[in-house]
C-alpha atoms as a PDB file:
ATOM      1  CA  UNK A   1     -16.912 -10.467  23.074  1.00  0.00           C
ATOM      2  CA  UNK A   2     -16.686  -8.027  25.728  1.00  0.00           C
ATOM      3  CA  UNK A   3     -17.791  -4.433  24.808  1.00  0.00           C
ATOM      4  CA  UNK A   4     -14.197  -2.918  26.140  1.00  0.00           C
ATOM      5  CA  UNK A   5     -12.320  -5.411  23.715  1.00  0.00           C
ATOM      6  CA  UNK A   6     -14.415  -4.312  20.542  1.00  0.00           C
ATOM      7  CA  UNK A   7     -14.393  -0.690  21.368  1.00  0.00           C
ATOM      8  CA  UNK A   8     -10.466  -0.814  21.303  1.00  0.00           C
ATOM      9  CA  UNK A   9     -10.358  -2.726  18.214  1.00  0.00           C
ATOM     10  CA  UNK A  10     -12.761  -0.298  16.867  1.00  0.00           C
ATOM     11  CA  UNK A  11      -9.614   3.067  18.114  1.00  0.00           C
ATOM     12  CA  UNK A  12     -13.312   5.056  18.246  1.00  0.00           C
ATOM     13  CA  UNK A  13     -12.628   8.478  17.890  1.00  0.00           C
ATOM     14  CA  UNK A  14     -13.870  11.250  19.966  1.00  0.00           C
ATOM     15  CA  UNK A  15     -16.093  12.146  17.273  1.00  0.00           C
ATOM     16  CA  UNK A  16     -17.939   9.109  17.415  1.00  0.00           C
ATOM     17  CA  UNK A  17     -19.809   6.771  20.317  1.00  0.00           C
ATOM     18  CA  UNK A  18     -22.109   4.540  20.369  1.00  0.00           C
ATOM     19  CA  UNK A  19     -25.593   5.442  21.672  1.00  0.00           C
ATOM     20  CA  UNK A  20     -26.588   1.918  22.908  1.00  0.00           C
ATOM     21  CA  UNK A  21     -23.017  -0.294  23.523  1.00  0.00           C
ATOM     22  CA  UNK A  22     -25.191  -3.385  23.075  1.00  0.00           C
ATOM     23  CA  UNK A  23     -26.094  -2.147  19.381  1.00  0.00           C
ATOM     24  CA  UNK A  24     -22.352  -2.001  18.891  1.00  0.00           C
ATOM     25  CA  UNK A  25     -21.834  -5.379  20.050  1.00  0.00           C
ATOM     26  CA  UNK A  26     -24.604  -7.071  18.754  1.00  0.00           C
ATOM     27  CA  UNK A  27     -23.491  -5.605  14.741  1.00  0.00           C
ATOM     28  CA  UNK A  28     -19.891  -6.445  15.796  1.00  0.00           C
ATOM     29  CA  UNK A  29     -21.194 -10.071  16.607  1.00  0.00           C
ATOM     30  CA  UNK A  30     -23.759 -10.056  13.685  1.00  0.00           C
ATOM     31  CA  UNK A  31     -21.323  -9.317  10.820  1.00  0.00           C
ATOM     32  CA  UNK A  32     -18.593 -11.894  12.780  1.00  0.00           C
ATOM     33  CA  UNK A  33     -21.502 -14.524  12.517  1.00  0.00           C
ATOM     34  CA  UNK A  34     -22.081 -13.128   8.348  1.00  0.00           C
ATOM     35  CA  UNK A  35     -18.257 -13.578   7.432  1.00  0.00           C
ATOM     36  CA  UNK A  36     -18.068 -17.083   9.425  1.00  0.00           C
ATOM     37  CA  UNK A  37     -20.707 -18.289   7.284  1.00  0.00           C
ATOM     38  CA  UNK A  38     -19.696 -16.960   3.787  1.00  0.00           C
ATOM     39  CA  UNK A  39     -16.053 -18.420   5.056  1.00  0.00           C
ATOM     40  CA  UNK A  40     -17.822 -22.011   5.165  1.00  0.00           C
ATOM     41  CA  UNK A  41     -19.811 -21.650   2.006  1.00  0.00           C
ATOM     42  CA  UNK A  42     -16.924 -20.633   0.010  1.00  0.00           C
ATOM     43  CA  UNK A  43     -14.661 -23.016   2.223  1.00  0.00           C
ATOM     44  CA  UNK A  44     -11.719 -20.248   2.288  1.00  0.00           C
ATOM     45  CA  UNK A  45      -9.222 -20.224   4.542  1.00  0.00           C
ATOM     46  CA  UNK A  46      -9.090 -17.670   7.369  1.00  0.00           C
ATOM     47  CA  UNK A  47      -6.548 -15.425   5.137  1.00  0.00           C
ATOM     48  CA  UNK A  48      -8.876 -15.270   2.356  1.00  0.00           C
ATOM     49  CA  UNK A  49     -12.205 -14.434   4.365  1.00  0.00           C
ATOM     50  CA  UNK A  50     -10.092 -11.693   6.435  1.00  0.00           C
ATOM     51  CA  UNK A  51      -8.622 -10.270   3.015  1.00  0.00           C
ATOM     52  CA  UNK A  52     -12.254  -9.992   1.985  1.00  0.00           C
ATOM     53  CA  UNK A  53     -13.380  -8.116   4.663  1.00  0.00           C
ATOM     54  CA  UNK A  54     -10.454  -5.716   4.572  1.00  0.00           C
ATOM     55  CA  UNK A  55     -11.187  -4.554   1.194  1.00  0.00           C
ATOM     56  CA  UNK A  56     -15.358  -4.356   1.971  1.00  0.00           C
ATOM     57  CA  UNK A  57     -13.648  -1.816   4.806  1.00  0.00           C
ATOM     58  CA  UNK A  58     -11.415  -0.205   2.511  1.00  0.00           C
ATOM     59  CA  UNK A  59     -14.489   0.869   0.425  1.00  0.00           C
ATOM     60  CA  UNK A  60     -15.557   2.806   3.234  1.00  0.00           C
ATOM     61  CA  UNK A  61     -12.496   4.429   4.131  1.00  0.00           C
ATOM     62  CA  UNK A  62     -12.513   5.480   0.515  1.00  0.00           C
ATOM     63  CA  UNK A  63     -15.901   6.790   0.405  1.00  0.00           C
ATOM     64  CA  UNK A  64     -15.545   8.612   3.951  1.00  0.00           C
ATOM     65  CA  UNK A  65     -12.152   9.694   1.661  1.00  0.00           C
ATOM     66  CA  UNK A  66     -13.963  10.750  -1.144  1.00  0.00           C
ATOM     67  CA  UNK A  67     -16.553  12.884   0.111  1.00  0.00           C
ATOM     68  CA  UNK A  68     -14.013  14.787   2.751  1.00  0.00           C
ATOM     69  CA  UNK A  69     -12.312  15.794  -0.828  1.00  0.00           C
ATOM     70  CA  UNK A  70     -15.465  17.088  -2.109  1.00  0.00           C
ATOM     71  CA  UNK A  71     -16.565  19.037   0.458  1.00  0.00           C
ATOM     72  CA  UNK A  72     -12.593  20.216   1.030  1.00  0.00           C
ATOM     73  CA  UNK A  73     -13.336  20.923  -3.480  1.00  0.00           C
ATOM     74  CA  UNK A  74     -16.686  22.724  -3.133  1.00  0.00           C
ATOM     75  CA  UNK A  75     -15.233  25.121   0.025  1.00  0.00           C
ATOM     76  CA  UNK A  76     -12.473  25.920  -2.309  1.00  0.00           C
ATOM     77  CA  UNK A  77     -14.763  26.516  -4.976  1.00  0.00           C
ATOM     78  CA  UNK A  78     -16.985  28.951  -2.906  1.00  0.00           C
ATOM     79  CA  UNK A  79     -13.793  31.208  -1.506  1.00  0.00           C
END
């Protein structure tokens, strides 16, 4: 897939770029190639496998979540 398509499916931030595009595109391709195979082990449809992917993701929204709160906690404490 071309970089340009993965990068806007990715919305980067400014906060965030890849160093190497080709290390982005290879993990994009390398966990594409992990779900496609755990989809045809657990013959799921393509619902299922995308549902399970969307909650691994939503774990690390919540962690990113979680620690922004406890910094955002500990600052508070500190004042």
């Amino acid at each position: 897939m071309p970089l340009f398509i993965i990068m806007g499916r990715l919305s980067m931030t400014e906060d965030w770029k890849p160093v190497d595009s080709q290390v982005l595109v290879d993990a994009w391709e390398e966990i594409k190639d992990c779900a496609e195979g755990i989809q045809k082990d657990l013959a799921c449809p393509d619902e299922t496998i995308s549902k399970m992917l969307r909650s691994v993701a939503e774990t690390f929204d919540n962690t990113v979540d979680d620690l922004l709160d406890k910094a955002e906690e500990d600052w508070e404490d500190e004042k």
